[in-house]
N, C-alpha and C. Protein backbone atom coordinates (compact mmCIF):
# COMPACT_ATOMS: atom_id res chain seq x y z
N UNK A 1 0.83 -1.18 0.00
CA UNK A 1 0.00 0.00 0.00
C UNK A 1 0.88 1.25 0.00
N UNK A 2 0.68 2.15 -1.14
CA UNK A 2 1.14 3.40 -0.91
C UNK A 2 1.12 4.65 0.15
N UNK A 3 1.85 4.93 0.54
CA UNK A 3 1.96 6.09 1.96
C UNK A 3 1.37 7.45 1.61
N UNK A 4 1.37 8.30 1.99
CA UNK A 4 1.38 9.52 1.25
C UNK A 4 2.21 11.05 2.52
N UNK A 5 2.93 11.62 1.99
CA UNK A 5 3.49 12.24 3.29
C UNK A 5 2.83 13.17 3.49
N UNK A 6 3.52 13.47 4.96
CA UNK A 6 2.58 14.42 5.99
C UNK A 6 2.98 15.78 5.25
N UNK A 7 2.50 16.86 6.18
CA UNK A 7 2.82 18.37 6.09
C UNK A 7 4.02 19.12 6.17
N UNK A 8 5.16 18.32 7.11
CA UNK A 8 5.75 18.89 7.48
C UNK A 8 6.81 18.30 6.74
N UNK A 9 6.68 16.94 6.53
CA UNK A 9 7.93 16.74 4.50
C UNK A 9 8.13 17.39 3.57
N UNK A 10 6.29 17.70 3.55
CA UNK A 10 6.54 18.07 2.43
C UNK A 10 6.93 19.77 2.29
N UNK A 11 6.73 20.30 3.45
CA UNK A 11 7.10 21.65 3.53
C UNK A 11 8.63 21.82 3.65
N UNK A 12 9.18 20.70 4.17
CA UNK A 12 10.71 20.42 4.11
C UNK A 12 11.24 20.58 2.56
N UNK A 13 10.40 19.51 1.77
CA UNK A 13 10.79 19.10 0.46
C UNK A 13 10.90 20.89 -0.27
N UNK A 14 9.46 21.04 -0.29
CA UNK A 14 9.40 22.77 -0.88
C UNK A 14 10.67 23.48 -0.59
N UNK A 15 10.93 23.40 0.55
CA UNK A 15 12.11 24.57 0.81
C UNK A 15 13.26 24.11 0.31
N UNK A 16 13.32 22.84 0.06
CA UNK A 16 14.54 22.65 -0.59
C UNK A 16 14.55 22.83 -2.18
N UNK A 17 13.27 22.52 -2.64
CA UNK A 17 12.82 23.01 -4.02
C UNK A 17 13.66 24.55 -4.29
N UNK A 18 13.03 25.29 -2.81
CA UNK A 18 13.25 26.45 -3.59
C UNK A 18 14.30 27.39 -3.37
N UNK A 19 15.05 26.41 -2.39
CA UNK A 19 16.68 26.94 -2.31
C UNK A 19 17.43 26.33 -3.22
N UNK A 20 16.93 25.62 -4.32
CA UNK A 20 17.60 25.40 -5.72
C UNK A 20 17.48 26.20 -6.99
N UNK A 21 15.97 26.66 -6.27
CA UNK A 21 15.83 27.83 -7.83
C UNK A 21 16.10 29.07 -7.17
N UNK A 22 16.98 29.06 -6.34
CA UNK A 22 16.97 30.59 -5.66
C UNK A 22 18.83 30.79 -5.74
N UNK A 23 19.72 29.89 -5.68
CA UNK A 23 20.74 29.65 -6.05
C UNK A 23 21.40 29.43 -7.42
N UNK A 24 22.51 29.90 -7.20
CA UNK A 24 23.85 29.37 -8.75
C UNK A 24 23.63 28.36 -8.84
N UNK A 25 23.75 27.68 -10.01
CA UNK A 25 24.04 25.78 -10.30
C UNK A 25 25.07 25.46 -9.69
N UNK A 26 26.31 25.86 -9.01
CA UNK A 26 27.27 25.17 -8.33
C UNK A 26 26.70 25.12 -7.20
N UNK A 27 25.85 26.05 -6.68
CA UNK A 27 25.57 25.74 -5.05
C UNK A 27 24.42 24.67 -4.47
N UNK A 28 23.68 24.30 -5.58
CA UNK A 28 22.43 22.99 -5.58
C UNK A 28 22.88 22.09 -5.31
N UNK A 29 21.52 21.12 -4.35
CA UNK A 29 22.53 20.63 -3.76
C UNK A 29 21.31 19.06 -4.58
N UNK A 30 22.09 18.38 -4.51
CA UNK A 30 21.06 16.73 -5.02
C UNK A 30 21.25 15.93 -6.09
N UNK A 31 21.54 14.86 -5.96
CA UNK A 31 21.46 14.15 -7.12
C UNK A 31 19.90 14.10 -8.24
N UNK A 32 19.76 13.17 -8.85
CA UNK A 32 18.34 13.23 -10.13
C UNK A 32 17.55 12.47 -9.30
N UNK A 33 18.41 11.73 -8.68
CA UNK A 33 17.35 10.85 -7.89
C UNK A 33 16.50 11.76 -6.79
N UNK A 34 17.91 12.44 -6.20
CA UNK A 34 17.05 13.33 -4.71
C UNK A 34 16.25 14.44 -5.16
N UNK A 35 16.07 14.61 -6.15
CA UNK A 35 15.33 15.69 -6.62
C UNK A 35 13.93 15.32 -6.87
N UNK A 36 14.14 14.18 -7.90
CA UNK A 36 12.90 13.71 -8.27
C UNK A 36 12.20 13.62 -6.70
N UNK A 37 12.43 12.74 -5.81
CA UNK A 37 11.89 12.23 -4.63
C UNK A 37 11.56 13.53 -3.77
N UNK A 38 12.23 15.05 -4.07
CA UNK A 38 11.47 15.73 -3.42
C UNK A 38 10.20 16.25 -4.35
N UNK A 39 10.13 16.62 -5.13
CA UNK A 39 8.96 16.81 -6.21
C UNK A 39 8.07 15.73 -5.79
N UNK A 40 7.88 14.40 -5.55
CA UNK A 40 7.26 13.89 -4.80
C UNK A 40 6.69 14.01 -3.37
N UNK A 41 7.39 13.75 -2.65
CA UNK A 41 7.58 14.54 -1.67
C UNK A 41 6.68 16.25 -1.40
N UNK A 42 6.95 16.87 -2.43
CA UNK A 42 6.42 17.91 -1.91
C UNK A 42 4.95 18.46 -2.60
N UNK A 43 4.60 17.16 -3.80
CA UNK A 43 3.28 17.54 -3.91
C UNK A 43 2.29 16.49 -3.30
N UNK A 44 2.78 15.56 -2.32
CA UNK A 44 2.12 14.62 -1.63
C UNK A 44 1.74 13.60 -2.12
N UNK A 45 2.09 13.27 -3.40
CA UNK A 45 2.20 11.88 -4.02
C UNK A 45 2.42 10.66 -3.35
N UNK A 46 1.99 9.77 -3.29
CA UNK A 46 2.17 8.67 -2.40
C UNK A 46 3.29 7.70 -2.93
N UNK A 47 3.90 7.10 -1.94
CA UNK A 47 5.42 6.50 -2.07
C UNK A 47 5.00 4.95 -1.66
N UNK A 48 5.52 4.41 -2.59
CA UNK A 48 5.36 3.25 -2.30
C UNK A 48 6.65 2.06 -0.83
N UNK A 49 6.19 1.37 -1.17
CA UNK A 49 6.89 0.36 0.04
C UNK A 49 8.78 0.34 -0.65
N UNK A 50 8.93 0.67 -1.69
CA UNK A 50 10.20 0.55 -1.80
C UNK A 50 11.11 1.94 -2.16
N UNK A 51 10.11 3.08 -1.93
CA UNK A 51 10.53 4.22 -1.83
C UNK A 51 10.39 4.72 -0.41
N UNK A 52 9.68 4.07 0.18
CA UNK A 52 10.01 4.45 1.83
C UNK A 52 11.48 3.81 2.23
N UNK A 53 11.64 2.58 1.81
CA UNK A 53 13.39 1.85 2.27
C UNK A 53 14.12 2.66 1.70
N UNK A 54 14.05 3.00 0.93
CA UNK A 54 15.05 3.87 0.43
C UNK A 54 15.39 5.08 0.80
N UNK A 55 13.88 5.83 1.30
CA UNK A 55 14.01 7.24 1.54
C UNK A 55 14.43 7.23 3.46
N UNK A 56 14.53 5.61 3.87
CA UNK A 56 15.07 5.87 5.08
C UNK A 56 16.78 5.50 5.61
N UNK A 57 17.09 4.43 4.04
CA UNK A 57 18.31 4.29 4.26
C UNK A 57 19.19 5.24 3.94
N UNK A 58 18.43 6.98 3.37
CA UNK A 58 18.92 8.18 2.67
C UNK A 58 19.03 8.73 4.10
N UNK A 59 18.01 8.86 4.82
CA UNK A 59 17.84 10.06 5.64
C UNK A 59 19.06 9.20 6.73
N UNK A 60 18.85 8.01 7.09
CA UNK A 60 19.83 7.37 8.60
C UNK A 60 21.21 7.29 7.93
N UNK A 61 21.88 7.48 6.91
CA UNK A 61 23.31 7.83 6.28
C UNK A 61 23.31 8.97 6.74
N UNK A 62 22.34 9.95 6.01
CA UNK A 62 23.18 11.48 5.64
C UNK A 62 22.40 12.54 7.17
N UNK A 63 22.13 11.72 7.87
CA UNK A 63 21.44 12.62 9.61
C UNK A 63 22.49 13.13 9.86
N UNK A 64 23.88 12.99 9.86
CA UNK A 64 24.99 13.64 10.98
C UNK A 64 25.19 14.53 9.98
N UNK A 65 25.38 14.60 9.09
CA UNK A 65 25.99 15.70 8.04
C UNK A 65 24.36 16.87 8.25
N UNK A 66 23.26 16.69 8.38
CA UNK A 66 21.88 17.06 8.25
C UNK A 66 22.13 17.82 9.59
N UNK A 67 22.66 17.12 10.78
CA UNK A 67 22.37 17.88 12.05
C UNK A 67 23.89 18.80 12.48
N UNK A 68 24.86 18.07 11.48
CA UNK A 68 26.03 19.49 11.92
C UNK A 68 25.88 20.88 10.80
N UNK A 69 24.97 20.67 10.20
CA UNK A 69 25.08 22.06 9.09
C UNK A 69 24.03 22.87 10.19
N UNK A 70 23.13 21.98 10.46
CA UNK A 70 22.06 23.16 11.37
C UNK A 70 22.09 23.12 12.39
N UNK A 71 22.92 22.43 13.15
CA UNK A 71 23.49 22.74 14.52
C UNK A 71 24.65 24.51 14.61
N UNK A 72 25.60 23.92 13.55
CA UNK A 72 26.67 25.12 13.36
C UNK A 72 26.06 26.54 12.63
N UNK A 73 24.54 25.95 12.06
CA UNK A 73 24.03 26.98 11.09
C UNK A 73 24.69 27.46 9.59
N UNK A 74 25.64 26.40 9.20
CA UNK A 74 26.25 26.75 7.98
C UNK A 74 25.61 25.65 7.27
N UNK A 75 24.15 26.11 6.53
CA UNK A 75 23.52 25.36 6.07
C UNK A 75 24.13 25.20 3.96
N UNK A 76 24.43 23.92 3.98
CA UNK A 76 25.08 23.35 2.97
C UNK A 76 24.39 22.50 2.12
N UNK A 77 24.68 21.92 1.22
CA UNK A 77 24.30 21.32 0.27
C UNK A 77 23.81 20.00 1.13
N UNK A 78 24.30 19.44 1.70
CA UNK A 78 23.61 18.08 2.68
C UNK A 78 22.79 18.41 3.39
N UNK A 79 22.58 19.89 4.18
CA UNK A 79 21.51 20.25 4.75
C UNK A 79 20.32 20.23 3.50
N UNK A 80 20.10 20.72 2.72
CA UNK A 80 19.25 21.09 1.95
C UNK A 80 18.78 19.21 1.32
N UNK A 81 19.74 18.87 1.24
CA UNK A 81 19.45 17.20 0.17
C UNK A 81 18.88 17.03 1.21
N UNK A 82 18.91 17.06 2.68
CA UNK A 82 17.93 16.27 3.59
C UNK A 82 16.48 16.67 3.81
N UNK A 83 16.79 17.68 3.52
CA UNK A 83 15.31 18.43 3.58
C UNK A 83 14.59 17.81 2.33
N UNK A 84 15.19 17.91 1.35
CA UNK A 84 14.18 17.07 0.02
C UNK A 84 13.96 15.70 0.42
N UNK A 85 14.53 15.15 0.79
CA UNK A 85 14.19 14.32 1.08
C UNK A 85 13.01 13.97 2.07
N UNK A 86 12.19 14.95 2.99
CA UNK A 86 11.38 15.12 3.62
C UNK A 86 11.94 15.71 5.00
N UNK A 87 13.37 15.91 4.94
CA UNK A 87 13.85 16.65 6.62
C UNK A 87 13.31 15.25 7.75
N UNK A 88 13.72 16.09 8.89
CA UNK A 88 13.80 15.52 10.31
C UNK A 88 12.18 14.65 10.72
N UNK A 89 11.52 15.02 9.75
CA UNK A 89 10.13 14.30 10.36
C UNK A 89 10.23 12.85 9.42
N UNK A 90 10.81 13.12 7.92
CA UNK A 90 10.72 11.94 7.54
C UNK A 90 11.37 10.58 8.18
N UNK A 91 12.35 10.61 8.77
CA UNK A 91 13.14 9.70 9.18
C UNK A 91 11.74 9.05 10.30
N UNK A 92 11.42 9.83 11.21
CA UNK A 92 10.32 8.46 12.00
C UNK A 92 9.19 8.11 11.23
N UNK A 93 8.65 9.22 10.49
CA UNK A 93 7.54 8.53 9.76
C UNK A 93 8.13 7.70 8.36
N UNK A 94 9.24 7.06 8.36
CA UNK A 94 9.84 6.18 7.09
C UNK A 94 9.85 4.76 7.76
N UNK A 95 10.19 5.03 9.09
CA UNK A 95 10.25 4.08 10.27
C UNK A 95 9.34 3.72 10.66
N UNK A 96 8.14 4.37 10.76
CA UNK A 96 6.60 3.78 11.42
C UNK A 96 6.00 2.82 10.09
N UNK A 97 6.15 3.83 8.59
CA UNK A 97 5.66 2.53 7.49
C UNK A 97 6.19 1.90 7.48
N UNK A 98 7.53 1.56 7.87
CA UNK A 98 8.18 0.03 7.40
C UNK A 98 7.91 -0.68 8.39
N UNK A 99 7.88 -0.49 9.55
CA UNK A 99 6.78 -1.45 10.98
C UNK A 99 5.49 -1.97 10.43
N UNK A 100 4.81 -0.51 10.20
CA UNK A 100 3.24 -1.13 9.25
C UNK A 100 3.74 -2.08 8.35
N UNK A 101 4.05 -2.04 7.06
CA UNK A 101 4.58 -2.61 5.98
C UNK A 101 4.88 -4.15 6.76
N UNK A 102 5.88 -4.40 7.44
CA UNK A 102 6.15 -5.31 7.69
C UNK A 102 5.24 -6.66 8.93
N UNK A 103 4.45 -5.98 9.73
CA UNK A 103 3.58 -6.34 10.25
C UNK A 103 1.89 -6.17 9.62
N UNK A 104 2.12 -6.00 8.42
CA UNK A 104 0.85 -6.36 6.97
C UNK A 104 1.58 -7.59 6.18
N UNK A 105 3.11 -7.41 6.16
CA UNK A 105 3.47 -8.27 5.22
C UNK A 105 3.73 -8.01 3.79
N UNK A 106 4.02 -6.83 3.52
CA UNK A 106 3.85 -5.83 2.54
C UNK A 106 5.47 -5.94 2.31
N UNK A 107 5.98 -5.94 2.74
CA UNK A 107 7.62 -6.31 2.82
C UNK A 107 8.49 -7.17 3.75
């Protein structure tokens, strides 16, 4: 079953949208993949069971790089890729569907 994200992803995702069109091309920050997935992401499109594994084995890699840019406030290109990716809320709600998911049997 497809997910669909909350408010606060996708308001994550937006801002990272639009600190790409608000920047030089050297300073953007994301691969084709992380981009696409925030455009998802930020018009609430629903993600399936193998875009949630993915979008949590993204966020539990790149968290320390995510929490020293906005801890120090020198918000960088990894700050921003995390935010497309849905930011700090996605990581538990990536974690609660794959519990669901897996206690349905869905994965």
């Amino acid at each position: 079953m497809p997910y669909k994200p909350n408010q606060a992803m996708q308001a994550a995702a937006k801002r990272a949208i639009e600190y790409n069109q608000s920047v030089a091309p050297s300073q953007r920050w994301g691969t084709q993949v992380g981009k696409v997935r925030a455009q998802q992401i930020a018009q609430g499109k629903a993600l399936s069971p193998d875009v949630i594994l993915r979008m949590y084995s993204y966020l539990s890699r790149a968290r320390t790089v995510y929490e020293a840019q906005r801890d120090s406030k020198k918000y960088g290109k990894g700050y921003f890729a995390y935010l497309g990716w849905g930011g700090e809320t996605a990581l538990a709600w990536a974690l609660d569907k794959i519990e669901k998911m897996q206690k349905a049997g869905e994965i």
